[in-house]
C-alpha atoms as a PDB file:
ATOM      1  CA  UNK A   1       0.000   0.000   0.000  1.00  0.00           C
ATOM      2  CA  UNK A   2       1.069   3.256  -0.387  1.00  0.00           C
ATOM      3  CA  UNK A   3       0.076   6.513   2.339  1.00  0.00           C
ATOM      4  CA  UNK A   4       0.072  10.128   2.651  1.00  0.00           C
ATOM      5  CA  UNK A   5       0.708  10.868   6.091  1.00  0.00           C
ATOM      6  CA  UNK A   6       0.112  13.667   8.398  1.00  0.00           C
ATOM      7  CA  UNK A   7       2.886  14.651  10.963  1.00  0.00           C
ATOM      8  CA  UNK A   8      -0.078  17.172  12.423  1.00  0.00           C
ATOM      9  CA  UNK A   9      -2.336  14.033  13.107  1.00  0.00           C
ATOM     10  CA  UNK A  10       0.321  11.739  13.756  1.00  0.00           C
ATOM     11  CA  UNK A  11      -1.264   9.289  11.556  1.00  0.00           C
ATOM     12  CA  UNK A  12      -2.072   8.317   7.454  1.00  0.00           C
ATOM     13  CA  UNK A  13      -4.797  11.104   5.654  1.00  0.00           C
ATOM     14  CA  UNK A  14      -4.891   8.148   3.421  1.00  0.00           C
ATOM     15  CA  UNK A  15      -3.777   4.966   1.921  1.00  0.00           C
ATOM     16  CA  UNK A  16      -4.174   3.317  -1.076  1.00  0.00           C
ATOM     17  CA  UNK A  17      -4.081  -0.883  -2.470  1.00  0.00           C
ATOM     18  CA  UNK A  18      -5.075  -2.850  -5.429  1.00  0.00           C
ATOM     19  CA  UNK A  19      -6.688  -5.407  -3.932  1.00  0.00           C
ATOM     20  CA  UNK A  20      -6.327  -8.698  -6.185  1.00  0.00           C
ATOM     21  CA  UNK A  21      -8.240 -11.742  -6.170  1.00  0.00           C
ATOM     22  CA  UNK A  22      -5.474 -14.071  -6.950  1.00  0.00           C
ATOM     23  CA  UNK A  23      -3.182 -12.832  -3.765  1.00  0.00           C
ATOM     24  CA  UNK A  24      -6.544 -13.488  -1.549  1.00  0.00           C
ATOM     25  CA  UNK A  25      -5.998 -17.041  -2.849  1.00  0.00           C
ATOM     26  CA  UNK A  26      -2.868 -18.114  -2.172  1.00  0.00           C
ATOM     27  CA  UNK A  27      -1.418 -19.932   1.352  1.00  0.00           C
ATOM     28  CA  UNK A  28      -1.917 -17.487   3.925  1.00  0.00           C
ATOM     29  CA  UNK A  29       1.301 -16.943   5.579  1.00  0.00           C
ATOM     30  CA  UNK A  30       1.454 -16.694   9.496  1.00  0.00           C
ATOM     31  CA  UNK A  31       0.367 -13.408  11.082  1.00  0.00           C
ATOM     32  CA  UNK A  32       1.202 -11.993  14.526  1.00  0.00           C
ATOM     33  CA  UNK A  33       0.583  -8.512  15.773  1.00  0.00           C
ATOM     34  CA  UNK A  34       4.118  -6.462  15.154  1.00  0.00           C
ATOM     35  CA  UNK A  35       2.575  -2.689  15.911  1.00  0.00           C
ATOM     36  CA  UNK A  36       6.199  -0.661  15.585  1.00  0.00           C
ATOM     37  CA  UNK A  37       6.918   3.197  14.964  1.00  0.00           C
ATOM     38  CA  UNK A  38       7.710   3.474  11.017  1.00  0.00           C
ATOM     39  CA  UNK A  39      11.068   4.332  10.178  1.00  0.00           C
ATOM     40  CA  UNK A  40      10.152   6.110   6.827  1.00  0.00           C
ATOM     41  CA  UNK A  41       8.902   9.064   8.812  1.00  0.00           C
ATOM     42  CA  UNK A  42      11.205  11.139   8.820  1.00  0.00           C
ATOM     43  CA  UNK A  43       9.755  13.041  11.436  1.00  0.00           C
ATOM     44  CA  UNK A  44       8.961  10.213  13.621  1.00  0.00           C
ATOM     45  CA  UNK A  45       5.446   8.727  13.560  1.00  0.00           C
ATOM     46  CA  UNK A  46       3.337   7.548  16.639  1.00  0.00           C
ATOM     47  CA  UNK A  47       4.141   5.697  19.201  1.00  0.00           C
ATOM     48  CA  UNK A  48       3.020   2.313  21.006  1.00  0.00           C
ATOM     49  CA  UNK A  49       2.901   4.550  24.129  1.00  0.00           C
ATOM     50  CA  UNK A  50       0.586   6.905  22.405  1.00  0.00           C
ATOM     51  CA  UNK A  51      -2.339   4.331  22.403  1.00  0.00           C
ATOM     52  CA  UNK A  52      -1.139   2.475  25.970  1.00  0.00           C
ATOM     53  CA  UNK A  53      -4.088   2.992  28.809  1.00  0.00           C
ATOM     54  CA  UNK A  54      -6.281   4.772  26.344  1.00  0.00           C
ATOM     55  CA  UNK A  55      -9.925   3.815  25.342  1.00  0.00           C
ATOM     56  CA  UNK A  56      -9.201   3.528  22.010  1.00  0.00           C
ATOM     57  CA  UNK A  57      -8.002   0.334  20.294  1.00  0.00           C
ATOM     58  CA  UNK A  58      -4.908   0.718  17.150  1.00  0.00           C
ATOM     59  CA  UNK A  59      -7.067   0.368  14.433  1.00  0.00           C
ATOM     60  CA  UNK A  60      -5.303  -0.226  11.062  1.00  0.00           C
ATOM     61  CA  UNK A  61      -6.037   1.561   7.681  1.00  0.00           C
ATOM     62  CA  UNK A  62      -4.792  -1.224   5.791  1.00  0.00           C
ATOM     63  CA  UNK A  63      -6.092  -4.044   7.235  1.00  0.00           C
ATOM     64  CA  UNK A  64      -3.735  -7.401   7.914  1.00  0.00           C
ATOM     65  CA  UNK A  65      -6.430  -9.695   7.116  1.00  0.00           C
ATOM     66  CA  UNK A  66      -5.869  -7.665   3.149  1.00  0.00           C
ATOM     67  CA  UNK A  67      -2.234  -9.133   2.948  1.00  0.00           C
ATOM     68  CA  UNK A  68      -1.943 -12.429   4.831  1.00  0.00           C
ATOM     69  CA  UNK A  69      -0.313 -13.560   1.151  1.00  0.00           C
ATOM     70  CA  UNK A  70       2.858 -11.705   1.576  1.00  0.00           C
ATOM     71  CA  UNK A  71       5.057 -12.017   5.052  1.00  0.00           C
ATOM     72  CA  UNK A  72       6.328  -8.717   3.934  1.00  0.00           C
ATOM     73  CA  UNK A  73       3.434  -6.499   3.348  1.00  0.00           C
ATOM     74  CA  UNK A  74       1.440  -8.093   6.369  1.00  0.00           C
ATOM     75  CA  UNK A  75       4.388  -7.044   8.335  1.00  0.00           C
ATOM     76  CA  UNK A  76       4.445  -3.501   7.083  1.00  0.00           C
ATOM     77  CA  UNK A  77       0.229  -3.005   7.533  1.00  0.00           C
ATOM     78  CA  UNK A  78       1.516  -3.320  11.377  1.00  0.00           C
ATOM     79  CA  UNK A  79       3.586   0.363  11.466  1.00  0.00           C
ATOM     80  CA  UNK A  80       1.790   2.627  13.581  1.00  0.00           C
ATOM     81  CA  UNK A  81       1.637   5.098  10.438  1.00  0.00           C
ATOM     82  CA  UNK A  82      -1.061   2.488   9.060  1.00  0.00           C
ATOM     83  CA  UNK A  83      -2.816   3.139  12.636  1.00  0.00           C
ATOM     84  CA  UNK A  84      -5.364   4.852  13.919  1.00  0.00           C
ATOM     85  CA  UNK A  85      -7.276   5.454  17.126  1.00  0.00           C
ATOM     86  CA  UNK A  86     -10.712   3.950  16.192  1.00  0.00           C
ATOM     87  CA  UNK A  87     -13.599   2.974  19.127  1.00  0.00           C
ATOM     88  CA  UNK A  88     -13.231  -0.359  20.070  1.00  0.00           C
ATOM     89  CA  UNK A  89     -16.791  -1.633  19.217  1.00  0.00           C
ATOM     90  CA  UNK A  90     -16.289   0.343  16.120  1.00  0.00           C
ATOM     91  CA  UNK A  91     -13.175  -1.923  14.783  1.00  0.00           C
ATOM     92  CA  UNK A  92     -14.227  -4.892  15.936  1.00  0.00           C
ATOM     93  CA  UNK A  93     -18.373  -4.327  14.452  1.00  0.00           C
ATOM     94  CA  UNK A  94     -19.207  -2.066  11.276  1.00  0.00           C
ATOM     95  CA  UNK A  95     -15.289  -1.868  10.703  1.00  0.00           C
ATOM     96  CA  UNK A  96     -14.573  -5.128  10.316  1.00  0.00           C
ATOM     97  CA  UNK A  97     -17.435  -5.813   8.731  1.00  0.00           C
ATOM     98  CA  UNK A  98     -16.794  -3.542   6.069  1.00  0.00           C
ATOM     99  CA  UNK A  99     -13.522  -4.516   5.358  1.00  0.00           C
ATOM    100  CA  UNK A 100     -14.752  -8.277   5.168  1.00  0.00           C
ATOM    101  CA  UNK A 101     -17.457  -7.154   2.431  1.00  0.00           C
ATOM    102  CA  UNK A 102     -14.303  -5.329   0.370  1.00  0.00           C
ATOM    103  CA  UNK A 103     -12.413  -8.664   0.065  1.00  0.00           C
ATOM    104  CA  UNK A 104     -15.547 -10.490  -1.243  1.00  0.00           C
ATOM    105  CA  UNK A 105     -15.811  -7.965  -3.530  1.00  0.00           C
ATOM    106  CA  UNK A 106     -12.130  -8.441  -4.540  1.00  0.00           C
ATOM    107  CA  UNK A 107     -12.668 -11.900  -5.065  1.00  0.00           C
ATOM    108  CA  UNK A 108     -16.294 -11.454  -7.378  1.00  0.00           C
ATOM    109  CA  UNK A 109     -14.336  -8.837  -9.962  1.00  0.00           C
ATOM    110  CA  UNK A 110     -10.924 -10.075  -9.690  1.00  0.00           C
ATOM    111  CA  UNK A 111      -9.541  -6.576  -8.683  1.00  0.00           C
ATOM    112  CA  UNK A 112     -10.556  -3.277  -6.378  1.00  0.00           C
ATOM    113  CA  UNK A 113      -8.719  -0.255  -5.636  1.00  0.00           C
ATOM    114  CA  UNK A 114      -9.229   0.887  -1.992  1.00  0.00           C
ATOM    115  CA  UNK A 115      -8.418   4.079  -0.728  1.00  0.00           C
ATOM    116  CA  UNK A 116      -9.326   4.378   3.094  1.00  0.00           C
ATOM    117  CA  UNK A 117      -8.588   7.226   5.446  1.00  0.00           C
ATOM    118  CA  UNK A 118      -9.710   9.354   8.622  1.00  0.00           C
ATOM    119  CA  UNK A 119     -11.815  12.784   8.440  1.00  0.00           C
ATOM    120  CA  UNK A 120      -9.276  15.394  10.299  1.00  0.00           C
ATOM    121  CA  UNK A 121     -10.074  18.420   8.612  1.00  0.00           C
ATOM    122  CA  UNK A 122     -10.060  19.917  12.709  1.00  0.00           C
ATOM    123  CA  UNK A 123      -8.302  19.370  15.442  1.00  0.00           C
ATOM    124  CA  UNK A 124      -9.723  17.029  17.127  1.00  0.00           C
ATOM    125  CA  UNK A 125      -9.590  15.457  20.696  1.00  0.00           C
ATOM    126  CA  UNK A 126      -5.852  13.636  20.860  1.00  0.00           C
ATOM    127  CA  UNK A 127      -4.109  10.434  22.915  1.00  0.00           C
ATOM    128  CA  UNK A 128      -0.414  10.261  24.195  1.00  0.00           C
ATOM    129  CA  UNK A 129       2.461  12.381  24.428  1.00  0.00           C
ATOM    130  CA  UNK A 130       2.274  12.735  20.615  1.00  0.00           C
ATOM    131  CA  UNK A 131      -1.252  13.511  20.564  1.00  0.00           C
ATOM    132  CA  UNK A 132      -2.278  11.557  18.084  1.00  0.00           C
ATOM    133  CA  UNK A 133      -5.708  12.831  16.641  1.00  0.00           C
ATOM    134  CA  UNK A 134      -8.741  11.311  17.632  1.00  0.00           C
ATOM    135  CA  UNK A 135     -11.095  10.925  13.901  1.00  0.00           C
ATOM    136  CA  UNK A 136     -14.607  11.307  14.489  1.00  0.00           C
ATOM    137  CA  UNK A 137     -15.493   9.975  11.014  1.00  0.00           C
ATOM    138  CA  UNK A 138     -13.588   7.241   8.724  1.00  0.00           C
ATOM    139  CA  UNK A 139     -14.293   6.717   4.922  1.00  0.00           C
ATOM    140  CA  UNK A 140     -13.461   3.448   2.630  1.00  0.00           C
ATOM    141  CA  UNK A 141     -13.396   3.836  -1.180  1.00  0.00           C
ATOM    142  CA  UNK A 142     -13.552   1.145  -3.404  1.00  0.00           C
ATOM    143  CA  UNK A 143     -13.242   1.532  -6.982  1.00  0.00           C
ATOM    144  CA  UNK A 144     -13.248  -1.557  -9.813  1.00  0.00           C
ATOM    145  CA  UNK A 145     -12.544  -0.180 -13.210  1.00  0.00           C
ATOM    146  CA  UNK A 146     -12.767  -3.810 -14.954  1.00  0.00           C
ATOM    147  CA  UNK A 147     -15.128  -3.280 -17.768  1.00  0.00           C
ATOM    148  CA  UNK A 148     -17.368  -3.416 -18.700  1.00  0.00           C
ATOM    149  CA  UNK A 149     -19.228  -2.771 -15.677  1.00  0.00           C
ATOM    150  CA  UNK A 150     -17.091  -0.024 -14.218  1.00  0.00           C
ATOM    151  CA  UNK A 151     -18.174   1.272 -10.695  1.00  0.00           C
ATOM    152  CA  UNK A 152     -17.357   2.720  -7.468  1.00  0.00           C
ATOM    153  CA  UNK A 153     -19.194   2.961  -3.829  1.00  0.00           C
ATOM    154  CA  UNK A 154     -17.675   4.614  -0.770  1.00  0.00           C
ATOM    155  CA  UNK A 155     -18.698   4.712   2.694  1.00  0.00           C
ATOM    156  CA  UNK A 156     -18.472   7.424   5.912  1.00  0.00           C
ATOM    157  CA  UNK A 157     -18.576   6.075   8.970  1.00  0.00           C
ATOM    158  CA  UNK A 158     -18.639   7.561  12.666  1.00  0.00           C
ATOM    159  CA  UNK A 159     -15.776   6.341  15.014  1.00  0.00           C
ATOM    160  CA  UNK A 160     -18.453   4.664  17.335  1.00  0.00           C
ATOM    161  CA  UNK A 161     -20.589   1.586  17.817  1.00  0.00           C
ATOM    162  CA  UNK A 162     -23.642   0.860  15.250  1.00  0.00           C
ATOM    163  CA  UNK A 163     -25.995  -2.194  14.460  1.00  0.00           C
ATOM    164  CA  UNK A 164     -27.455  -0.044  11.143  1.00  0.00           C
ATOM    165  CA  UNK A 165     -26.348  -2.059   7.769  1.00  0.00           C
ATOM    166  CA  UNK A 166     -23.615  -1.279   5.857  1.00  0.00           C
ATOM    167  CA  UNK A 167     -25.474   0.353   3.237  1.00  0.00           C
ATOM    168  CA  UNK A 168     -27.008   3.071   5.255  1.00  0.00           C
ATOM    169  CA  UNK A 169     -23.212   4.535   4.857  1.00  0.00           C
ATOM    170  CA  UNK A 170     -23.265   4.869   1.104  1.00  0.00           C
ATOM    171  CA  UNK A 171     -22.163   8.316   0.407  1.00  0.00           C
ATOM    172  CA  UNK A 172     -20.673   9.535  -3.064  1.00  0.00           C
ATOM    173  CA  UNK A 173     -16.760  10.577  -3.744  1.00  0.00           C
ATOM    174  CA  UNK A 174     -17.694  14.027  -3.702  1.00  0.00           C
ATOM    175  CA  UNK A 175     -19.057  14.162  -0.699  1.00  0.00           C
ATOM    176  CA  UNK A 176     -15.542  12.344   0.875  1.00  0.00           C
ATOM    177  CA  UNK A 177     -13.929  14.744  -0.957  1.00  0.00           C
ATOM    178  CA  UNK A 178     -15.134  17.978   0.013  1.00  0.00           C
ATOM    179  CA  UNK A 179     -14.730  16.820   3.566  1.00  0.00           C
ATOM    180  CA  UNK A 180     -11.020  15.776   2.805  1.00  0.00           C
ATOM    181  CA  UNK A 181      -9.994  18.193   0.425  1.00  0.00           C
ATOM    182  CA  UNK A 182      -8.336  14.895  -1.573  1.00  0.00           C
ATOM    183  CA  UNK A 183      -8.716  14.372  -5.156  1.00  0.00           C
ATOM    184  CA  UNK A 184      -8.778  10.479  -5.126  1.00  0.00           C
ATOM    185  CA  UNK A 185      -8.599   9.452  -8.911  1.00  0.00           C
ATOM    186  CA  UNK A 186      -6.930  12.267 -10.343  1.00  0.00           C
ATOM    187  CA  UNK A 187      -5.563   9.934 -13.175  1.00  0.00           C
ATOM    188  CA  UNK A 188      -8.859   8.959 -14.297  1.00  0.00           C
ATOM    189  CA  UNK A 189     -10.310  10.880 -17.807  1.00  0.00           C
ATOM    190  CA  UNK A 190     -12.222  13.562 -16.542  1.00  0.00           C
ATOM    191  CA  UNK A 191     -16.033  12.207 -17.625  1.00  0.00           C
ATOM    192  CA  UNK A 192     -15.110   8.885 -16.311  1.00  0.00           C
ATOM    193  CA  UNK A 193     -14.202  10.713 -13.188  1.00  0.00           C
ATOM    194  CA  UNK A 194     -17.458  13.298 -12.366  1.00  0.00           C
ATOM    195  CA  UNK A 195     -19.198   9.716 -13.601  1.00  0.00           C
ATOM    196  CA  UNK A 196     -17.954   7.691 -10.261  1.00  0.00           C
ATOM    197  CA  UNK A 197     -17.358  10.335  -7.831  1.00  0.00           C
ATOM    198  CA  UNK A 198     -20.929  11.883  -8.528  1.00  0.00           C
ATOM    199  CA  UNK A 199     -23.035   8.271  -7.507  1.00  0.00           C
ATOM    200  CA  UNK A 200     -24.215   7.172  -4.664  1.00  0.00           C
ATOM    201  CA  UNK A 201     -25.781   3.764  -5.407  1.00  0.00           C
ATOM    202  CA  UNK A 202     -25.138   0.230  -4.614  1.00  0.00           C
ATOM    203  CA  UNK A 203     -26.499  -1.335  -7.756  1.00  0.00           C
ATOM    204  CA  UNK A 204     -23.204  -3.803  -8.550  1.00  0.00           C
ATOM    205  CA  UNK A 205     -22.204  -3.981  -4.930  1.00  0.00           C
ATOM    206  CA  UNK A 206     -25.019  -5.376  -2.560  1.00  0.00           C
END
């Protein structure tokens, strides 16, 4: 995966995966928790400390369970600059659940893009001596651009416990965007572009 992250917030603004069908596959290599500080940031990222005797849980952008096919990349999903402070009903309910439903969707078109990322336009409430920034809202994009039914869905959720379905957080690109000021498929031609960032439907998906 790749990341953009914020030295402000102390954690990723987003990251970004092809998730393939063929790596979801394969033998799943063994996985053990490995949180660590990320030595790429050069300006140091969070800490373990950071999230020690806090009520939030080190919830990761990039979920493990996405690269259990590669010892390497599972090990990297486990730097703290993948992590953020999500609600611990929130990452082990809708969270999870969510990021289940994206790896059956992998697996029914062969290939997704993800983008996923926190909502820290403010400052918000902060843990540790590194006050790392609490996210009141999370989004997940998923885009599959294998024709020829091209399509995209994304979801904003609130860092807190829910029993409403999945669907009931369908929101459109724009919307994640003018809460994140991030363009998110810059590369894409422009009318295929305004196309998927403009719906909000789940026709394809559910």
């Amino acid at each position: 995966y790749t990341l953009r992250y914020s030295e402000e917030h102390e954690q990723a603004l987003w990251v970004a995966y092809a998730l393939v069908a063929d790596s979801l596959q394969q033998n799943k290599v063994p996985s053990e928790e490995n949180y660590r500080e990320d030595p790429r940031v050069r300006t140091g990222s969070a800490r373990l400390s950071d999230y020690r005797g806090t009520d939030y849980v080190k919830g990761q952008l990039a979920p493990a369970a996405d690269f259990l096919y590669d010892e390497f990349a599972l090990s990297q999903s486990f730097y703290l600059s993948n992590i953020s402070p999500q609600d611990p009903n929130f990452n082990r309910g809708i969270w999870r659940q969510l990021e289940a439903q994206v790896r059956e969707w992998a697996m029914e078109n062969d290939q997704v893009y993800v983008v996923t990322g926190p909502v820290l336009n403010e400052k918000y409430k902060t843990i540790g001596r590194n006050e790392v920034s609490i996210p009141e809202y999370y989004y997940k994009i998923v885009l599959d651009i294998s024709k020829p039914e091209i399509k995209a869905i994304a979801f904003l959720m609130a860092n807190q416990s829910t029993s409403a379905p999945l669907e009931s957080f369908v929101v459109s690109i724009d919307e994640i965007e003018a809460m994140t000021q991030v363009d998110f498929f810059p590369s894409l031609p422009d009318e295929l572009e305004v196309y998927l960032e403009s719906m909000k439907q789940t026709v394809g998906w559910f």
